[in-house]
PDB file of N, CA and C in Angstrom:
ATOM      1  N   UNK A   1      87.297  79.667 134.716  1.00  0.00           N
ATOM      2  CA  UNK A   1      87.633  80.268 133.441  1.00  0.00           C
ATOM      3  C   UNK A   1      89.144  80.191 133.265  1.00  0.00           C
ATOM      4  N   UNK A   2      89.606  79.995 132.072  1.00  0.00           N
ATOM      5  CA  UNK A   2      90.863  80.024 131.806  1.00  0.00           C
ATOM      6  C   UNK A   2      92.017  80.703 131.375  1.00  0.00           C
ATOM      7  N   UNK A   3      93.042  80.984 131.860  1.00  0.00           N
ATOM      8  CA  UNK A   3      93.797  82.331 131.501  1.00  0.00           C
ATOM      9  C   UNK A   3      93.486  82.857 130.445  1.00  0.00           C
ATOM     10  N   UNK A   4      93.359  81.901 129.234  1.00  0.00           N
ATOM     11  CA  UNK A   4      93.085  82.282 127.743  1.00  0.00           C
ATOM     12  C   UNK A   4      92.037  83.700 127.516  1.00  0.00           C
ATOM     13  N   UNK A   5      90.726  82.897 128.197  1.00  0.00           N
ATOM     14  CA  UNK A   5      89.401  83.280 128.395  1.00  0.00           C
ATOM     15  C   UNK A   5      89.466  84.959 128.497  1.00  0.00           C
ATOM     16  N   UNK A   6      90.441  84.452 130.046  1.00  0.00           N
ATOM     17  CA  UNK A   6      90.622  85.744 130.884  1.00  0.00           C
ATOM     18  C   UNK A   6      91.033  87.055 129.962  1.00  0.00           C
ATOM     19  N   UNK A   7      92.702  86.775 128.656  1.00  0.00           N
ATOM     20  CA  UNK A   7      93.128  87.601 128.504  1.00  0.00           C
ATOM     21  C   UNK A   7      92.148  88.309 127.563  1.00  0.00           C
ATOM     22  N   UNK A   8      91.602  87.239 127.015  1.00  0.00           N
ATOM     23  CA  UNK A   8      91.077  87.806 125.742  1.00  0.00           C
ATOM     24  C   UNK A   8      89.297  88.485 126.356  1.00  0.00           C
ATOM     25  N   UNK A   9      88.905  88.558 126.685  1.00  0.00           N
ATOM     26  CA  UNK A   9      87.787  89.538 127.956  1.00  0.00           C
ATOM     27  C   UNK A   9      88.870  90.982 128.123  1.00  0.00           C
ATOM     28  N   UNK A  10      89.931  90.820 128.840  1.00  0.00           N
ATOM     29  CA  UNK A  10      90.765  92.270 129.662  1.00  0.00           C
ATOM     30  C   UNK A  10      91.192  92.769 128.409  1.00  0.00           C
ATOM     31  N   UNK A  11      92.079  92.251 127.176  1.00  0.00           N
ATOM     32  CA  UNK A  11      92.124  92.651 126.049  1.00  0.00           C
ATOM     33  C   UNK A  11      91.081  93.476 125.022  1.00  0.00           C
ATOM     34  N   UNK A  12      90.585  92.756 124.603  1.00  0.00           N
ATOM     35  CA  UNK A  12      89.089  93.074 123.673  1.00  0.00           C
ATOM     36  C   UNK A  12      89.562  92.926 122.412  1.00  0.00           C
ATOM     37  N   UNK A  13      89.272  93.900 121.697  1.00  0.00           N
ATOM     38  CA  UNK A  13      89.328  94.127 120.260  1.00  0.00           C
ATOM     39  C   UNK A  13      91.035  93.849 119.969  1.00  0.00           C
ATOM     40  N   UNK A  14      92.038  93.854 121.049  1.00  0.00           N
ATOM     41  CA  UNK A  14      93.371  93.934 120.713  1.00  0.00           C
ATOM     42  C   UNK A  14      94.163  92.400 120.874  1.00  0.00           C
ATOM     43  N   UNK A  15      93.363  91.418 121.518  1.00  0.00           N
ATOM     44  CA  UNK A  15      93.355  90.480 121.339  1.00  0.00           C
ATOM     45  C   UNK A  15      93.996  89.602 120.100  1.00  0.00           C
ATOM     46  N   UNK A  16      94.982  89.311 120.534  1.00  0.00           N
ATOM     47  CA  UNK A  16      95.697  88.124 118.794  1.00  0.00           C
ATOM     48  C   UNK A  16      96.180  88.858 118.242  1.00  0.00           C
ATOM     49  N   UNK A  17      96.309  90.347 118.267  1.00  0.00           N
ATOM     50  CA  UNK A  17      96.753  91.236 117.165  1.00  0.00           C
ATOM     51  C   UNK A  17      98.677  91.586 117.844  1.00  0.00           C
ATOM     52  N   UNK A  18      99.399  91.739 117.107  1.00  0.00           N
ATOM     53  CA  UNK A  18     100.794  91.938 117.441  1.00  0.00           C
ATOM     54  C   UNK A  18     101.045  93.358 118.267  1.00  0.00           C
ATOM     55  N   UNK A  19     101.821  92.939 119.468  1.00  0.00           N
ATOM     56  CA  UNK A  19     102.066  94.227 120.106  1.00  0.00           C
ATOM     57  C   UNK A  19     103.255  94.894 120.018  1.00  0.00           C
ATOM     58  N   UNK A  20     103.462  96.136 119.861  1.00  0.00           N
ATOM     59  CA  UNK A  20     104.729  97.039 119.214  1.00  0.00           C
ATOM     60  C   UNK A  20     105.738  96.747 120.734  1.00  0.00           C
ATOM     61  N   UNK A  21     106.867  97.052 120.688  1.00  0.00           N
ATOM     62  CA  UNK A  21     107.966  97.029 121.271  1.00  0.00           C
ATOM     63  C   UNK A  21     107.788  98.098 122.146  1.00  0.00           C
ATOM     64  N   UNK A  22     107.687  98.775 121.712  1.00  0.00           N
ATOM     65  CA  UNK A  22     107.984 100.175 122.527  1.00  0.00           C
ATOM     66  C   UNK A  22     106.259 100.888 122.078  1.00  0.00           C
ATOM     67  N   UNK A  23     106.138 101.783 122.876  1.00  0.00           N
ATOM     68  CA  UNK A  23     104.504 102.391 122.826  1.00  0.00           C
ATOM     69  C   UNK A  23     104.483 103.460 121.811  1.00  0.00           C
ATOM     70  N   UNK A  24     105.768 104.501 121.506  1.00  0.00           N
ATOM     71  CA  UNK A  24     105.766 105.142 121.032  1.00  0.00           C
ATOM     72  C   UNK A  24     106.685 104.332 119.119  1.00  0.00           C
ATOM     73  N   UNK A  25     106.841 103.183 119.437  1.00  0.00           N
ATOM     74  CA  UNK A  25     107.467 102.824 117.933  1.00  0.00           C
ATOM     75  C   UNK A  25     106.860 101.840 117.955  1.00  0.00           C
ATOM     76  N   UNK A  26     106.380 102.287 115.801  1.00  0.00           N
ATOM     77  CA  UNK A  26     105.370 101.667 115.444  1.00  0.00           C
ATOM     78  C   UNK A  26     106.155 100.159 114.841  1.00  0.00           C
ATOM     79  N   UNK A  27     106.792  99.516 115.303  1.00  0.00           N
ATOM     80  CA  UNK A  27     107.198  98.407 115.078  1.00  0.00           C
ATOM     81  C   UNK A  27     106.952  97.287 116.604  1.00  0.00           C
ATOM     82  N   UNK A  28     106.562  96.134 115.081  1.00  0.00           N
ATOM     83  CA  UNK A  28     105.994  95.455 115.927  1.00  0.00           C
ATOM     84  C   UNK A  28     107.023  93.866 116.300  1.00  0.00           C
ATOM     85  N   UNK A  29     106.527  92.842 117.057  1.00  0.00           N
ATOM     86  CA  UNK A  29     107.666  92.177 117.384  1.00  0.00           C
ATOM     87  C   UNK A  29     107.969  91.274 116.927  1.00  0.00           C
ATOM     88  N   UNK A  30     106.675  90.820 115.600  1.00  0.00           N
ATOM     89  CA  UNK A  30     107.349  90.043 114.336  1.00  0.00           C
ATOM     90  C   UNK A  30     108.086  90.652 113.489  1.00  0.00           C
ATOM     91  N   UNK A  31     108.225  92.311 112.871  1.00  0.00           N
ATOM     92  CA  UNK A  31     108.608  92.802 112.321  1.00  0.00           C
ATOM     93  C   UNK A  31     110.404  93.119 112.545  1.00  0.00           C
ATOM     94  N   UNK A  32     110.316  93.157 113.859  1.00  0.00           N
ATOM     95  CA  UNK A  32     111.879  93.281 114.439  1.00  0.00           C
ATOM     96  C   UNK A  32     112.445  91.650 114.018  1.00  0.00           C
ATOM     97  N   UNK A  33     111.428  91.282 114.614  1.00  0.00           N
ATOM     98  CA  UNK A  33     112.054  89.567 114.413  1.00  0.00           C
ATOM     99  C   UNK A  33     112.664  89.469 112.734  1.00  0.00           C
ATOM    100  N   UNK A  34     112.087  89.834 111.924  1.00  0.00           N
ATOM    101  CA  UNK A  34     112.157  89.207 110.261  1.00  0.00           C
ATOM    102  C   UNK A  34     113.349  90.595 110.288  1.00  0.00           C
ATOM    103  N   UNK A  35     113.553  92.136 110.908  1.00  0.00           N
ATOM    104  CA  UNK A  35     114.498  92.951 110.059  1.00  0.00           C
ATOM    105  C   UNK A  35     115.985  91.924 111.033  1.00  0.00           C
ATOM    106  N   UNK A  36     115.319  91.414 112.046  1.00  0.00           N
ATOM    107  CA  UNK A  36     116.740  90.923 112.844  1.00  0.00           C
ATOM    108  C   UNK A  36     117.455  89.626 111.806  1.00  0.00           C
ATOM    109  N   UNK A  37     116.101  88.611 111.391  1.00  0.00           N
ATOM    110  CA  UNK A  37     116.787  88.120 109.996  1.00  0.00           C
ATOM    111  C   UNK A  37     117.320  88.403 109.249  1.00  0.00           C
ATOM    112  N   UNK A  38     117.116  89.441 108.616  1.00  0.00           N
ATOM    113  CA  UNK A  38     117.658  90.115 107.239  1.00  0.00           C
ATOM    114  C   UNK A  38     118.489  90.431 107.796  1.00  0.00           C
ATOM    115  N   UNK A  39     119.045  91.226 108.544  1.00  0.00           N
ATOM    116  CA  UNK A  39     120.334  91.675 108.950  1.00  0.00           C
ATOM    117  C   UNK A  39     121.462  90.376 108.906  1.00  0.00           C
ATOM    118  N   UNK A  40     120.881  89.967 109.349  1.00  0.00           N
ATOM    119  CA  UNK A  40     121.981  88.160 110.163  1.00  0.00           C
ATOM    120  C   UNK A  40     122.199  87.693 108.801  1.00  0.00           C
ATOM    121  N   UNK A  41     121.143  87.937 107.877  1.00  0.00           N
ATOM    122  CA  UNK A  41     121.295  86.806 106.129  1.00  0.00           C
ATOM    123  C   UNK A  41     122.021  87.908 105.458  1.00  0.00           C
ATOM    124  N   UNK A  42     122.019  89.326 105.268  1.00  0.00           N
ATOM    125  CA  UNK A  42     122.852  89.956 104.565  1.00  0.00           C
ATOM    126  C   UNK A  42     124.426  90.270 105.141  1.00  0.00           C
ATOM    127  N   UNK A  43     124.857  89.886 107.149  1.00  0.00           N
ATOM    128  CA  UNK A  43     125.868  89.910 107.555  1.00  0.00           C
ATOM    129  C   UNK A  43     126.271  88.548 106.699  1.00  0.00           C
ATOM    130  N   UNK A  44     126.323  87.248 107.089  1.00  0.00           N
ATOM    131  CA  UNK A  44     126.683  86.318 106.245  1.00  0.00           C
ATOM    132  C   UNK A  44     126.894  86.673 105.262  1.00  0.00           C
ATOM    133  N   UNK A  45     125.766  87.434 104.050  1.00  0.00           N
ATOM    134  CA  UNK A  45     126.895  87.164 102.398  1.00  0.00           C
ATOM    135  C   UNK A  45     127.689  88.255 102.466  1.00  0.00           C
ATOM    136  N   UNK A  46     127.728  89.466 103.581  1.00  0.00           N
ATOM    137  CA  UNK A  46     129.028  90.265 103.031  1.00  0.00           C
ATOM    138  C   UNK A  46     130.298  89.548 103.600  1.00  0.00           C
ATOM    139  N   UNK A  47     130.511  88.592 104.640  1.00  0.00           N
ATOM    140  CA  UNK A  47     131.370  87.495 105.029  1.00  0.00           C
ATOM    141  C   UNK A  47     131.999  86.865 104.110  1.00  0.00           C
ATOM    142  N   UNK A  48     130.610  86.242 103.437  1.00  0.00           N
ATOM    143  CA  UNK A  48     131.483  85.433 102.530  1.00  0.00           C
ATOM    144  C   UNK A  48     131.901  86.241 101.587  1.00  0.00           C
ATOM    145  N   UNK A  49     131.414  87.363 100.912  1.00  0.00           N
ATOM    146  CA  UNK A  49     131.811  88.172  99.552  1.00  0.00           C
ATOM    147  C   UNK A  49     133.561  88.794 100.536  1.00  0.00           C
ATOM    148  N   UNK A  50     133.554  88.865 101.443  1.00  0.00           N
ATOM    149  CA  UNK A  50     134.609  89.327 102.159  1.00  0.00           C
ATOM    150  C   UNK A  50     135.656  88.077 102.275  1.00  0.00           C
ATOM    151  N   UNK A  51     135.447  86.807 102.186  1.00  0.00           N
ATOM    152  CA  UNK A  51     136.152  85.813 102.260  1.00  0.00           C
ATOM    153  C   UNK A  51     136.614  85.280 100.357  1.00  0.00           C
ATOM    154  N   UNK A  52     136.001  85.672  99.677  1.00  0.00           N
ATOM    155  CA  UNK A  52     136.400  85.656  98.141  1.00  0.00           C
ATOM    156  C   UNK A  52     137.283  86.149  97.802  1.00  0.00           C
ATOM    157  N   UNK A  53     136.952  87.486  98.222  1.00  0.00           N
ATOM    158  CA  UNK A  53     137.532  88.894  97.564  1.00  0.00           C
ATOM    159  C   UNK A  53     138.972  88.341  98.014  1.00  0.00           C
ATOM    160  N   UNK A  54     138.886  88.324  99.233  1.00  0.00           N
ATOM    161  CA  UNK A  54     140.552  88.057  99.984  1.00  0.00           C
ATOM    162  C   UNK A  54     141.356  86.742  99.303  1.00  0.00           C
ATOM    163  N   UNK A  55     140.088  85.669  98.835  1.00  0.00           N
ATOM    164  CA  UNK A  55     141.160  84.785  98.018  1.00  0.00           C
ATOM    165  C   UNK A  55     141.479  84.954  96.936  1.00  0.00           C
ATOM    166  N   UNK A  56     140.786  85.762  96.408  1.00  0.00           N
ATOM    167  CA  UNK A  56     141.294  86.414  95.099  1.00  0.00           C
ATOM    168  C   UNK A  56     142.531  87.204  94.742  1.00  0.00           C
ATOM    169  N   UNK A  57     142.403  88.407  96.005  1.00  0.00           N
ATOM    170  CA  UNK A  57     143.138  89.229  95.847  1.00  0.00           C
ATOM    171  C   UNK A  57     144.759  88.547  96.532  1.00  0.00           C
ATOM    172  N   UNK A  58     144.720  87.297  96.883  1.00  0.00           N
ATOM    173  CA  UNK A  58     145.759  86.699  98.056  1.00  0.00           C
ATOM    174  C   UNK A  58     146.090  85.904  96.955  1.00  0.00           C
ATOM    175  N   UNK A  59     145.436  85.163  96.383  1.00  0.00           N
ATOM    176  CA  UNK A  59     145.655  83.975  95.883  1.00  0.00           C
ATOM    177  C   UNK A  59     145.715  83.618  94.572  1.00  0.00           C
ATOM    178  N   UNK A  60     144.712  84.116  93.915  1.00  0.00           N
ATOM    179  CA  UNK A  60     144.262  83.667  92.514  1.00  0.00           C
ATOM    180  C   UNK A  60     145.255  85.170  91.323  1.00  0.00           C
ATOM    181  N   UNK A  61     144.990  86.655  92.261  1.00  0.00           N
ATOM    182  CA  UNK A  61     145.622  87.472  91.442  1.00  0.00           C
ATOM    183  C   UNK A  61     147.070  87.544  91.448  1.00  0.00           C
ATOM    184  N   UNK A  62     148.186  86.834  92.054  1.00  0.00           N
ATOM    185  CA  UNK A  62     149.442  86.502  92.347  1.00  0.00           C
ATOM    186  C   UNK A  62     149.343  85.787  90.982  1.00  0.00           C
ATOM    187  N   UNK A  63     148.543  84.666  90.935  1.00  0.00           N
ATOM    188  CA  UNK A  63     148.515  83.595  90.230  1.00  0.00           C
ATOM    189  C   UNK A  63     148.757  83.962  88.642  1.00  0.00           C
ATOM    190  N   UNK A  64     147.905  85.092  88.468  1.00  0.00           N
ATOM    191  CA  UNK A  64     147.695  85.377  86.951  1.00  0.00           C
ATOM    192  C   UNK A  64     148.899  86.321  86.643  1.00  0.00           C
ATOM    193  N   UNK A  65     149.610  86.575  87.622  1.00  0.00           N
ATOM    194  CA  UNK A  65     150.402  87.424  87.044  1.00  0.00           C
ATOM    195  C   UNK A  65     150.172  88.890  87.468  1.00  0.00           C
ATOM    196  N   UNK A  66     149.730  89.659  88.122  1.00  0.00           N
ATOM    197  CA  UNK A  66     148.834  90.861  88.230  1.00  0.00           C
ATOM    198  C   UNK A  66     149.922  91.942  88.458  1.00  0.00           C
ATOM    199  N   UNK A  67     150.690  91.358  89.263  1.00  0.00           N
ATOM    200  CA  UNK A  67     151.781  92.051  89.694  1.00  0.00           C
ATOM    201  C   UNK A  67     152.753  92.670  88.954  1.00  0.00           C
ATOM    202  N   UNK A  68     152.715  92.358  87.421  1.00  0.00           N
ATOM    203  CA  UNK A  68     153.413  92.272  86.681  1.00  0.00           C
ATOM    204  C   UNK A  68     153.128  93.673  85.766  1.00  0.00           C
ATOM    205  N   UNK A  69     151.827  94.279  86.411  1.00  0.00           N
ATOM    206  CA  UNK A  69     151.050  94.982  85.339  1.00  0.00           C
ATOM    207  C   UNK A  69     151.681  96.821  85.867  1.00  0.00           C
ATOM    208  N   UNK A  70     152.317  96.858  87.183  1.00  0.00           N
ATOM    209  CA  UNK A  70     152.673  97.605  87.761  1.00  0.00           C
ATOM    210  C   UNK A  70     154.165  98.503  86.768  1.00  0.00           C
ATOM    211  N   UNK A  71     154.736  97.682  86.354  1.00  0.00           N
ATOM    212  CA  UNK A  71     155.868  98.018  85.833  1.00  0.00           C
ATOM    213  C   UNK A  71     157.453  97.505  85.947  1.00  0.00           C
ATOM    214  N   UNK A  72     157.319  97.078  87.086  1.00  0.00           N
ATOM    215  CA  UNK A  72     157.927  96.317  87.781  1.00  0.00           C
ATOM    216  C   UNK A  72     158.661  95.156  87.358  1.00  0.00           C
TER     217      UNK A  72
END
Protein backbone atom coordinates (compact mmCIF):
# COMPACT_ATOMS: atom_id res chain seq x y z
CA UNK A 1 0.00 0.00 0.00
CA UNK A 2 1.12 3.39 -0.63
CA UNK A 3 1.91 6.32 1.57
CA UNK A 4 -0.98 8.08 -0.21
CA UNK A 5 -3.33 5.12 0.61
CA UNK A 6 -1.90 5.06 4.03
CA UNK A 7 -2.56 8.84 4.86
CA UNK A 8 -5.77 9.03 3.62
CA UNK A 9 -7.15 5.57 5.82
CA UNK A 10 -5.19 7.39 9.30
CA UNK A 11 -6.81 10.72 8.17
CA UNK A 12 -10.49 9.99 7.19
CA UNK A 13 -12.98 12.50 6.63
CA UNK A 14 -9.99 15.24 7.05
CA UNK A 15 -8.22 14.06 4.26
CA UNK A 16 -7.43 16.87 1.26
CA UNK A 17 -9.04 19.37 3.40
CA UNK A 18 -6.52 22.41 4.54
CA UNK A 19 -4.87 22.25 7.89
CA UNK A 20 -4.84 25.44 10.26
CA UNK A 21 -1.41 26.62 11.48
CA UNK A 22 -1.82 26.57 14.84
CA UNK A 23 -4.76 24.26 16.61
CA UNK A 24 -6.20 26.93 18.38
CA UNK A 25 -6.20 29.60 15.10
CA UNK A 26 -8.72 29.28 12.76
CA UNK A 27 -6.48 30.16 9.87
CA UNK A 28 -5.54 28.06 7.51
CA UNK A 29 -2.21 27.69 5.40
CA UNK A 30 -3.55 28.85 2.11
CA UNK A 31 -5.14 31.66 3.79
CA UNK A 32 -1.83 32.94 5.48
CA UNK A 33 -0.26 32.25 2.18
CA UNK A 34 -2.76 34.80 0.02
CA UNK A 35 -2.86 37.54 3.49
CA UNK A 36 1.21 37.06 3.14
CA UNK A 37 0.50 38.22 -0.61
CA UNK A 38 -1.52 41.02 0.02
CA UNK A 39 0.70 42.34 2.43
CA UNK A 40 3.95 42.05 0.00
CA UNK A 41 1.42 43.71 -3.07
CA UNK A 42 0.16 46.55 -0.81
CA UNK A 43 4.08 46.99 0.78
CA UNK A 44 5.18 47.60 -2.93
CA UNK A 45 2.47 50.32 -3.86
CA UNK A 46 3.04 52.24 -0.62
CA UNK A 47 6.95 52.16 -1.96
CA UNK A 48 6.22 53.31 -4.90
CA UNK A 49 3.40 56.01 -3.76
CA UNK A 50 6.45 56.78 -1.30
CA UNK A 51 8.91 57.09 -4.23
CA UNK A 52 6.45 59.78 -6.18
CA UNK A 53 5.53 61.72 -3.44
CA UNK A 54 9.39 62.32 -2.82
CA UNK A 55 9.80 63.26 -6.54
CA UNK A 56 7.34 65.52 -6.38
CA UNK A 57 7.90 67.09 -3.36
CA UNK A 58 12.04 67.14 -4.38
CA UNK A 59 11.64 67.78 -7.78
CA UNK A 60 8.67 68.73 -9.69
CA UNK A 61 7.34 71.28 -6.65
CA UNK A 62 10.79 73.39 -6.74
CA UNK A 63 9.96 73.34 -10.36
CA UNK A 64 6.59 75.13 -10.31
CA UNK A 65 7.59 77.58 -8.18
CA UNK A 66 5.99 76.44 -4.75
CA UNK A 67 8.38 78.04 -2.75
CA UNK A 68 7.38 81.17 -3.74
CA UNK A 69 3.91 80.82 -2.15
CA UNK A 70 5.49 81.15 1.42
CA UNK A 71 6.14 84.84 1.24
CA UNK A 72 9.42 84.82 0.79
Amino acid sequence: MGESKRRKETLGEKYGQDEPILPWLPLTKKQAAQAQGMVTRGTWFGIVFLVLLWVTVRFIGPSLGWWQLSGN
